[in-house]
PDB file of N, CA and C in Angstrom:
ATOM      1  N   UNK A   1     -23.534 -68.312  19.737  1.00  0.00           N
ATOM      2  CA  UNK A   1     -22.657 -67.152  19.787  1.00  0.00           C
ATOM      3  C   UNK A   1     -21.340 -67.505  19.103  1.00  0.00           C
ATOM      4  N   UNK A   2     -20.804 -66.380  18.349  1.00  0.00           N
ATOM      5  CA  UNK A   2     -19.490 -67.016  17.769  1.00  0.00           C
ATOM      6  C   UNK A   2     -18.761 -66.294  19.158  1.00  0.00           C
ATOM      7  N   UNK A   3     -17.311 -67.403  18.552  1.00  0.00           N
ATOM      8  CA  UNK A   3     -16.067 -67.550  19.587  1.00  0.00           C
ATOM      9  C   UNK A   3     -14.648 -66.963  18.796  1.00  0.00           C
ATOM     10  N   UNK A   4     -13.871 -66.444  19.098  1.00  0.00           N
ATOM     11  CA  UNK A   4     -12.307 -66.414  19.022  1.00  0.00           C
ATOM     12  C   UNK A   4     -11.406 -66.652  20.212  1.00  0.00           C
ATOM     13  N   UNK A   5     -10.667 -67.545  19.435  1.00  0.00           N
ATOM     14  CA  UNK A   5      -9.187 -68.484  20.345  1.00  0.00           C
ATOM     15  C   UNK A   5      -8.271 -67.364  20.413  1.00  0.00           C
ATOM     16  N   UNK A   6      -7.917 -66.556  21.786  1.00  0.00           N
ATOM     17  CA  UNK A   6      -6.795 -65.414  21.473  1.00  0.00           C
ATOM     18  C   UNK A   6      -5.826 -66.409  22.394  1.00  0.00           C
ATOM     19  N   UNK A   7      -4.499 -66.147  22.270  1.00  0.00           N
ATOM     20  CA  UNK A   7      -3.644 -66.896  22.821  1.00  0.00           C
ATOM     21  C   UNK A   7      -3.189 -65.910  24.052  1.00  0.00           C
ATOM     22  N   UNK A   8      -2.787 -66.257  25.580  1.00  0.00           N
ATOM     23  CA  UNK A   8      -2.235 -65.778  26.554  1.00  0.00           C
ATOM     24  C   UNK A   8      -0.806 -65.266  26.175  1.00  0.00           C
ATOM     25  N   UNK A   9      -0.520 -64.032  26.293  1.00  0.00           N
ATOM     26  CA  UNK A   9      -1.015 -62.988  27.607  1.00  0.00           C
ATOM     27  C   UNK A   9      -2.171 -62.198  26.887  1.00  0.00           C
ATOM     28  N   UNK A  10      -2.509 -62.188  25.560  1.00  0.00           N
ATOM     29  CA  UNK A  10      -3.587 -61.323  24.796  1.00  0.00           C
ATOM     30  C   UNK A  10      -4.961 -61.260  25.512  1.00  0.00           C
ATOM     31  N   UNK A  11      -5.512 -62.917  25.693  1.00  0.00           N
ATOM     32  CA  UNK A  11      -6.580 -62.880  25.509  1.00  0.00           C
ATOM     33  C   UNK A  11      -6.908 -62.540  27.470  1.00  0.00           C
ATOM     34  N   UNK A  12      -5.745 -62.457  27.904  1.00  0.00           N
ATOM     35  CA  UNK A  12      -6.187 -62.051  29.496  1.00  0.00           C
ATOM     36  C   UNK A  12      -6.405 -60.738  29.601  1.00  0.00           C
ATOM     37  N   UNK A  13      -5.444 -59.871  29.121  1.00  0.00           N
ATOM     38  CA  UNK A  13      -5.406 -58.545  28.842  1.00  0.00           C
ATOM     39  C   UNK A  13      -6.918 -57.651  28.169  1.00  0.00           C
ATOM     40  N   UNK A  14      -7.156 -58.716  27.195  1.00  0.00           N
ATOM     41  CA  UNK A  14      -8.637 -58.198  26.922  1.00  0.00           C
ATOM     42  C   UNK A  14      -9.739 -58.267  27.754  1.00  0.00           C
ATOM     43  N   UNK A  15      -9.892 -59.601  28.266  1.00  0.00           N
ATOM     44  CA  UNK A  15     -10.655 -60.159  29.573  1.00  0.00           C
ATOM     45  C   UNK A  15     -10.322 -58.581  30.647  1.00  0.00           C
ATOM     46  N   UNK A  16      -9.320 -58.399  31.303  1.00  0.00           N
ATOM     47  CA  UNK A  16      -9.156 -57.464  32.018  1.00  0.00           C
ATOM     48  C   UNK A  16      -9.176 -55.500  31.653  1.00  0.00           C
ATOM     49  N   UNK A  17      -9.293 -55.377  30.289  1.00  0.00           N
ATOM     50  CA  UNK A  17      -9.543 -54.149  29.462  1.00  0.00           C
ATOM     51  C   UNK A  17      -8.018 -53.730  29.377  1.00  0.00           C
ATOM     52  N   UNK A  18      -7.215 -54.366  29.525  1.00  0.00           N
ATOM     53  CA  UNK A  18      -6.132 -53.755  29.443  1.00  0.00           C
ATOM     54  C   UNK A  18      -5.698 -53.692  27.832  1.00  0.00           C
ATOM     55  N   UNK A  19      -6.222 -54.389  26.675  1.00  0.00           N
ATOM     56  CA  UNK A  19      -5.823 -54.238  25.488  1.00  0.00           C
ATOM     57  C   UNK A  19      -7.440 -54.321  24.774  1.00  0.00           C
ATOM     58  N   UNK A  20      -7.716 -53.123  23.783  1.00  0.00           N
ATOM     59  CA  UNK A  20      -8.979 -52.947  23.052  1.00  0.00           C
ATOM     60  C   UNK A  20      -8.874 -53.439  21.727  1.00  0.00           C
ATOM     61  N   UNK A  21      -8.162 -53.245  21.402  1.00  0.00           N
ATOM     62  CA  UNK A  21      -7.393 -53.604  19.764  1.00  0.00           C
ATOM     63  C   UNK A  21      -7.266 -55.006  19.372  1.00  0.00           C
ATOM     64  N   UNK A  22      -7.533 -55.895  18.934  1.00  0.00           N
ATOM     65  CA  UNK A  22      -7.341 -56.881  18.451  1.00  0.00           C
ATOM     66  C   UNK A  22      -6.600 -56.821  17.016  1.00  0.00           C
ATOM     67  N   UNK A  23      -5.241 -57.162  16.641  1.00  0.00           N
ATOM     68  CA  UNK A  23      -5.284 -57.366  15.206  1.00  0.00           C
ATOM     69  C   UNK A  23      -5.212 -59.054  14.750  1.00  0.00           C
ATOM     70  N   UNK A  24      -5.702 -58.902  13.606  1.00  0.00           N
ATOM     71  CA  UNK A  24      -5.650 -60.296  12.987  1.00  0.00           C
ATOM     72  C   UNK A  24      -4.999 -60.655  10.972  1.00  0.00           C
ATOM     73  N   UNK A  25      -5.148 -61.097  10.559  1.00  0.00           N
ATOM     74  CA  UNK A  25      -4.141 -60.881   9.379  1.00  0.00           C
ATOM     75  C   UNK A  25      -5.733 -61.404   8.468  1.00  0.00           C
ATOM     76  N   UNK A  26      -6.482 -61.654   8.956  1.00  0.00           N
ATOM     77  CA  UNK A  26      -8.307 -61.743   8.094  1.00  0.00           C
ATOM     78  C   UNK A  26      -9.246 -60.370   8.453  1.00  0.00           C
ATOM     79  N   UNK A  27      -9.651 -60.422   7.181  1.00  0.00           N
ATOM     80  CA  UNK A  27     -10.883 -59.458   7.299  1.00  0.00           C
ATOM     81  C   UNK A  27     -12.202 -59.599   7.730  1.00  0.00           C
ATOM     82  N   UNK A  28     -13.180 -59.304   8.427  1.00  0.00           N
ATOM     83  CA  UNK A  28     -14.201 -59.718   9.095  1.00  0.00           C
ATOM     84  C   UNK A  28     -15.851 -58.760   9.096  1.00  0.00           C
ATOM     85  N   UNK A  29     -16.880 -59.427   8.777  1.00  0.00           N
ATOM     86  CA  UNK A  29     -17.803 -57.748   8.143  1.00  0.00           C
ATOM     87  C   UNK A  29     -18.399 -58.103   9.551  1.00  0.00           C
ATOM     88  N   UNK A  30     -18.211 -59.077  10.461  1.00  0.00           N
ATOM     89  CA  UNK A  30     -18.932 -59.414  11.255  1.00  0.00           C
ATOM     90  C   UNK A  30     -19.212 -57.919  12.416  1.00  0.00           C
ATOM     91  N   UNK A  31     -19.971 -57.728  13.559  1.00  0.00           N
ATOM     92  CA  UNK A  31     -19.985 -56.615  14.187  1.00  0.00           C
ATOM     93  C   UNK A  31     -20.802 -57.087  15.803  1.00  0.00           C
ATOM     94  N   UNK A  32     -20.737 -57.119  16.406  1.00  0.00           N
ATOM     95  CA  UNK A  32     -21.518 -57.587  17.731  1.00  0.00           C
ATOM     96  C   UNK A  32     -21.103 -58.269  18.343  1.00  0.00           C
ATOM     97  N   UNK A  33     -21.502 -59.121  19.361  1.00  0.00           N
ATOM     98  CA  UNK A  33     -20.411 -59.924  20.545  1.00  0.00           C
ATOM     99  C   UNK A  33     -20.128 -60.994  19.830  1.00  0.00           C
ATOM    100  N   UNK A  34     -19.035 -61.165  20.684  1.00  0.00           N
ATOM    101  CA  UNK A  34     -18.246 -62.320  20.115  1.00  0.00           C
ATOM    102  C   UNK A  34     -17.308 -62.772  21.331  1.00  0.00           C
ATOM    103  N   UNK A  35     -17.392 -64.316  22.096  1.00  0.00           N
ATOM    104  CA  UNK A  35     -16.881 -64.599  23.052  1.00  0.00           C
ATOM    105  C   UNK A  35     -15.409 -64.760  22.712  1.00  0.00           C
ATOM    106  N   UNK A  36     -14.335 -64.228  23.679  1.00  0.00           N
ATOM    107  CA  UNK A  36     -13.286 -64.691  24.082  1.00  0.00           C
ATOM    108  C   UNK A  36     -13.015 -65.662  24.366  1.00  0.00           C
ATOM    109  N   UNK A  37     -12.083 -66.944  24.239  1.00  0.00           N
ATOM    110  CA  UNK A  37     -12.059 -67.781  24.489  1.00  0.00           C
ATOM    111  C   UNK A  37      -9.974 -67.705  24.660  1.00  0.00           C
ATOM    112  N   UNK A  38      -9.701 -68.193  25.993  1.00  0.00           N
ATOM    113  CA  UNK A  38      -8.104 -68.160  25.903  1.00  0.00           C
ATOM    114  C   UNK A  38      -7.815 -69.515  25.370  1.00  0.00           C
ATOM    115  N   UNK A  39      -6.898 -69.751  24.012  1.00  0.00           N
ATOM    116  CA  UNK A  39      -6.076 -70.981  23.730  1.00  0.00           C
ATOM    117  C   UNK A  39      -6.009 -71.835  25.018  1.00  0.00           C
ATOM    118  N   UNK A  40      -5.254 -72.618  24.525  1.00  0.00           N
ATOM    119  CA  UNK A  40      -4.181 -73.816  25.294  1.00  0.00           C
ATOM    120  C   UNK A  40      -3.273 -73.383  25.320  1.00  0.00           C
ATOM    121  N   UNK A  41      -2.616 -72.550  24.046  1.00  0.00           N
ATOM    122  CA  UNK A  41      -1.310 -72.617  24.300  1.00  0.00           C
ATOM    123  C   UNK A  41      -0.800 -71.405  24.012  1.00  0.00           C
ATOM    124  N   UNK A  42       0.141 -70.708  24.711  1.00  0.00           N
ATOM    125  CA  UNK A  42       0.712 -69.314  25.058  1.00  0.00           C
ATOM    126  C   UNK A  42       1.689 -68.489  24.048  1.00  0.00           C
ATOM    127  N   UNK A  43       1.460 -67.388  24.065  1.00  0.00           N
ATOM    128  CA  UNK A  43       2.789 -66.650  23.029  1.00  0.00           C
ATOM    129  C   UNK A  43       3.733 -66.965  24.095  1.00  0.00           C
ATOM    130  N   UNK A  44       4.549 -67.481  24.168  1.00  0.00           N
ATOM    131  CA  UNK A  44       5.918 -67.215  25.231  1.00  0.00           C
ATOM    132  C   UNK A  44       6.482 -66.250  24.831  1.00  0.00           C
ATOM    133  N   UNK A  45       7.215 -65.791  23.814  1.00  0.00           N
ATOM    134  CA  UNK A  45       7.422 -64.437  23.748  1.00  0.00           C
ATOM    135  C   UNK A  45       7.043 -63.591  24.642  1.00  0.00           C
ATOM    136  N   UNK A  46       5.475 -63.066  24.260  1.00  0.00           N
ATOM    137  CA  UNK A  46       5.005 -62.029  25.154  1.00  0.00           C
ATOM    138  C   UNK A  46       4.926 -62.087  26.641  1.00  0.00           C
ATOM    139  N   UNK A  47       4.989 -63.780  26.906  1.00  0.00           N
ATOM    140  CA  UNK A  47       4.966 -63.965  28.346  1.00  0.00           C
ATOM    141  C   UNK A  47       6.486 -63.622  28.635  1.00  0.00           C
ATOM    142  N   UNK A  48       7.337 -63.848  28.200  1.00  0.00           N
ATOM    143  CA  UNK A  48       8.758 -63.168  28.664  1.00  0.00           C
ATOM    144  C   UNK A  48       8.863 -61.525  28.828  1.00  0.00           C
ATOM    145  N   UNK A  49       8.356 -60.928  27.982  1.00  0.00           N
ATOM    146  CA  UNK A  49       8.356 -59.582  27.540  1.00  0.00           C
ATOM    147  C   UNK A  49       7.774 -59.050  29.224  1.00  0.00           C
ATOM    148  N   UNK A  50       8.519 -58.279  29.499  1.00  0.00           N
ATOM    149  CA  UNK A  50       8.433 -57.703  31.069  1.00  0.00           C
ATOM    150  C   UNK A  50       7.766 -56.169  30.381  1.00  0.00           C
ATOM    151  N   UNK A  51       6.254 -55.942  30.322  1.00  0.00           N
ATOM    152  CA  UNK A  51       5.633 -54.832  30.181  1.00  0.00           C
ATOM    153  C   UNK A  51       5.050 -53.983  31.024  1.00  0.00           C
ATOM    154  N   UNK A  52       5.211 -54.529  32.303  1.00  0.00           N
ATOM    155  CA  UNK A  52       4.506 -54.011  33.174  1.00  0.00           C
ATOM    156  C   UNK A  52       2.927 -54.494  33.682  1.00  0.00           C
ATOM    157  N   UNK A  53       2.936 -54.954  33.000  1.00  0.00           N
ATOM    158  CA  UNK A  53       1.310 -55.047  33.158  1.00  0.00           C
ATOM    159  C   UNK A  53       1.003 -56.459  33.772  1.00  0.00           C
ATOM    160  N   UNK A  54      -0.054 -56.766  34.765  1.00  0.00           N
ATOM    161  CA  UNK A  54      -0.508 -57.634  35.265  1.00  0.00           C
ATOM    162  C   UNK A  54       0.118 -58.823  35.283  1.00  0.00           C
ATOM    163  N   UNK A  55       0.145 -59.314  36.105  1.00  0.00           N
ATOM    164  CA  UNK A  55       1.319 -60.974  36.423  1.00  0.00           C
ATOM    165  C   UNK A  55       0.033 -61.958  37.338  1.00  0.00           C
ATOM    166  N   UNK A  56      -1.227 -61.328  37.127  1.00  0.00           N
ATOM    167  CA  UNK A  56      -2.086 -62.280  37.457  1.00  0.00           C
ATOM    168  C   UNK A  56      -1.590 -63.513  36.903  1.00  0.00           C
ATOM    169  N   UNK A  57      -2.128 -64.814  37.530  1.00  0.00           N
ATOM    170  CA  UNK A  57      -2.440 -66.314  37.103  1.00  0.00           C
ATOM    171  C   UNK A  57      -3.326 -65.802  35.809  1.00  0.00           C
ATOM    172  N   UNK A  58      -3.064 -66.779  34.580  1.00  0.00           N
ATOM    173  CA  UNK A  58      -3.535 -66.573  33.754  1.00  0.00           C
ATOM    174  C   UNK A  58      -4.289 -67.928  32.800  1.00  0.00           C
ATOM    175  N   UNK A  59      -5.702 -67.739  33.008  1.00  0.00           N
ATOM    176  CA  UNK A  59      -6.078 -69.314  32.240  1.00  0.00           C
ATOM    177  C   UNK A  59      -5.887 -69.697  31.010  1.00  0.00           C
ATOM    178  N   UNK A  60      -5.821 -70.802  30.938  1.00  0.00           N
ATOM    179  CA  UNK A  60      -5.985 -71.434  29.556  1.00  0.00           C
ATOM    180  C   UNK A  60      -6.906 -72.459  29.055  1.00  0.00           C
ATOM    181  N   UNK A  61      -7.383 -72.302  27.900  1.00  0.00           N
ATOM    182  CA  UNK A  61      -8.172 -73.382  27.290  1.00  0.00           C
ATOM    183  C   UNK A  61     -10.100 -73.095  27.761  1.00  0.00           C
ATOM    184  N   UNK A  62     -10.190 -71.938  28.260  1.00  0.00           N
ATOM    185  CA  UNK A  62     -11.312 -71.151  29.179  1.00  0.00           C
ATOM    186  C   UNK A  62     -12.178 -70.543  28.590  1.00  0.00           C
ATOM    187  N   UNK A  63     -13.249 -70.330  28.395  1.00  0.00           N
ATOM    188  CA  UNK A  63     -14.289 -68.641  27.774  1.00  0.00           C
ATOM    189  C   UNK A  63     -13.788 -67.797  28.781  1.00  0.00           C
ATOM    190  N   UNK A  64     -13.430 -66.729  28.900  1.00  0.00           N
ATOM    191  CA  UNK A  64     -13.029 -65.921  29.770  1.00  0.00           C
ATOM    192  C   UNK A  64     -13.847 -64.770  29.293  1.00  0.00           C
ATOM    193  N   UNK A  65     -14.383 -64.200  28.618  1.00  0.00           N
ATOM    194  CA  UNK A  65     -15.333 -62.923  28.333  1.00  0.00           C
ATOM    195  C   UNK A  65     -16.086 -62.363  27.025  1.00  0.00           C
ATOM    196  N   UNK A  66     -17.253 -61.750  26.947  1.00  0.00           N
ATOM    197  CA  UNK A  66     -17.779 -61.412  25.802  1.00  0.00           C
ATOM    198  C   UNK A  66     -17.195 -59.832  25.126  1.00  0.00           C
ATOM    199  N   UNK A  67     -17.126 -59.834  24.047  1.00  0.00           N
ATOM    200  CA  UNK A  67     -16.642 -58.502  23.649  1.00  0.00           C
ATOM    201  C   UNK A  67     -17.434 -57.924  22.224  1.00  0.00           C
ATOM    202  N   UNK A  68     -17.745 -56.845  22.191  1.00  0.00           N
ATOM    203  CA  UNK A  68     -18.434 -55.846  21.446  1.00  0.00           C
ATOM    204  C   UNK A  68     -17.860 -55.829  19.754  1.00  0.00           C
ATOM    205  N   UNK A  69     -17.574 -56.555  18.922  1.00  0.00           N
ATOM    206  CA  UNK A  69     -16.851 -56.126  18.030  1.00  0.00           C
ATOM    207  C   UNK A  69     -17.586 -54.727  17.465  1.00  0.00           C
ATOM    208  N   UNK A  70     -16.940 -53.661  16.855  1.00  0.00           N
ATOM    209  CA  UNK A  70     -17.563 -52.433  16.449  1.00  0.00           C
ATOM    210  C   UNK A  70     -16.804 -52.122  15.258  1.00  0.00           C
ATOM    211  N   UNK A  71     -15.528 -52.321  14.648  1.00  0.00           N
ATOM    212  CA  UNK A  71     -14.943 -52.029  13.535  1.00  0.00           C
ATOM    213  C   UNK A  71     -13.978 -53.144  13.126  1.00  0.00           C
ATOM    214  N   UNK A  72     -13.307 -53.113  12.189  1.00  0.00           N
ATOM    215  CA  UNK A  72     -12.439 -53.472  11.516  1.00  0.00           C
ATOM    216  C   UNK A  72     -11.764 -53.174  10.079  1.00  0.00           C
ATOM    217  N   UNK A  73     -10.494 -52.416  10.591  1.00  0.00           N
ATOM    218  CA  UNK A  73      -9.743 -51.649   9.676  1.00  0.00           C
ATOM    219  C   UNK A  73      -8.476 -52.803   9.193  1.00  0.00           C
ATOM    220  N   UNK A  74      -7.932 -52.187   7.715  1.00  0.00           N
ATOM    221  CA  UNK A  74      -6.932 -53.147   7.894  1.00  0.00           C
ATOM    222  C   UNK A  74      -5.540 -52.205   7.954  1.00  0.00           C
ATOM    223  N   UNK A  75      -4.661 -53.373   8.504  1.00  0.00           N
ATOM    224  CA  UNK A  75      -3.393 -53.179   8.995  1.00  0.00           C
ATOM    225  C   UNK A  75      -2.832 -52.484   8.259  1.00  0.00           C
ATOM    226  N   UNK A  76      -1.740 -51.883   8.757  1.00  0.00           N
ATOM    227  CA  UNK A  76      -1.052 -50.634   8.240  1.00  0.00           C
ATOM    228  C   UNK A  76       0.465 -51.285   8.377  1.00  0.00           C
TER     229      UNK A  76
END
């Protein structure tokens, strides 16, 4: 199975459905699951960024979930 490294708070947020969107700065023709995997190491940024959203414990370095890829558009 292929894998992507999303870095925390992203890749928890996906794990939990709270973010569907992934962007990335590569193009990809790929389409079907593809495991989540959370980094080692964290955006701190976003972990500062008070959004509201979930303050669960958050793992690192983990597979934390499988996800559906279905499109990929590029950035705007």
């Amino acid at each position: 199975m292929r894998a992507i490294s999303v870095k925390q708070p992203w890749a928890h947020w996906i794990w939990t459905g709270i973010k569907g969107i992934e962007t990335r700065t590569w193009k990809t023709d790929y389409r079907g699951d593809i495991l989540i995997v959370s980094s080692k190491v964290a955006d701190e940024a976003a972990l500062r960024t008070d959004l509201g959203i979930s303050s669960e414990p958050m793992l690192y370095g983990v597979a934390l979930c499988v996800v559906d890829i279905v499109a990929c558009h590029p950035m705007r």
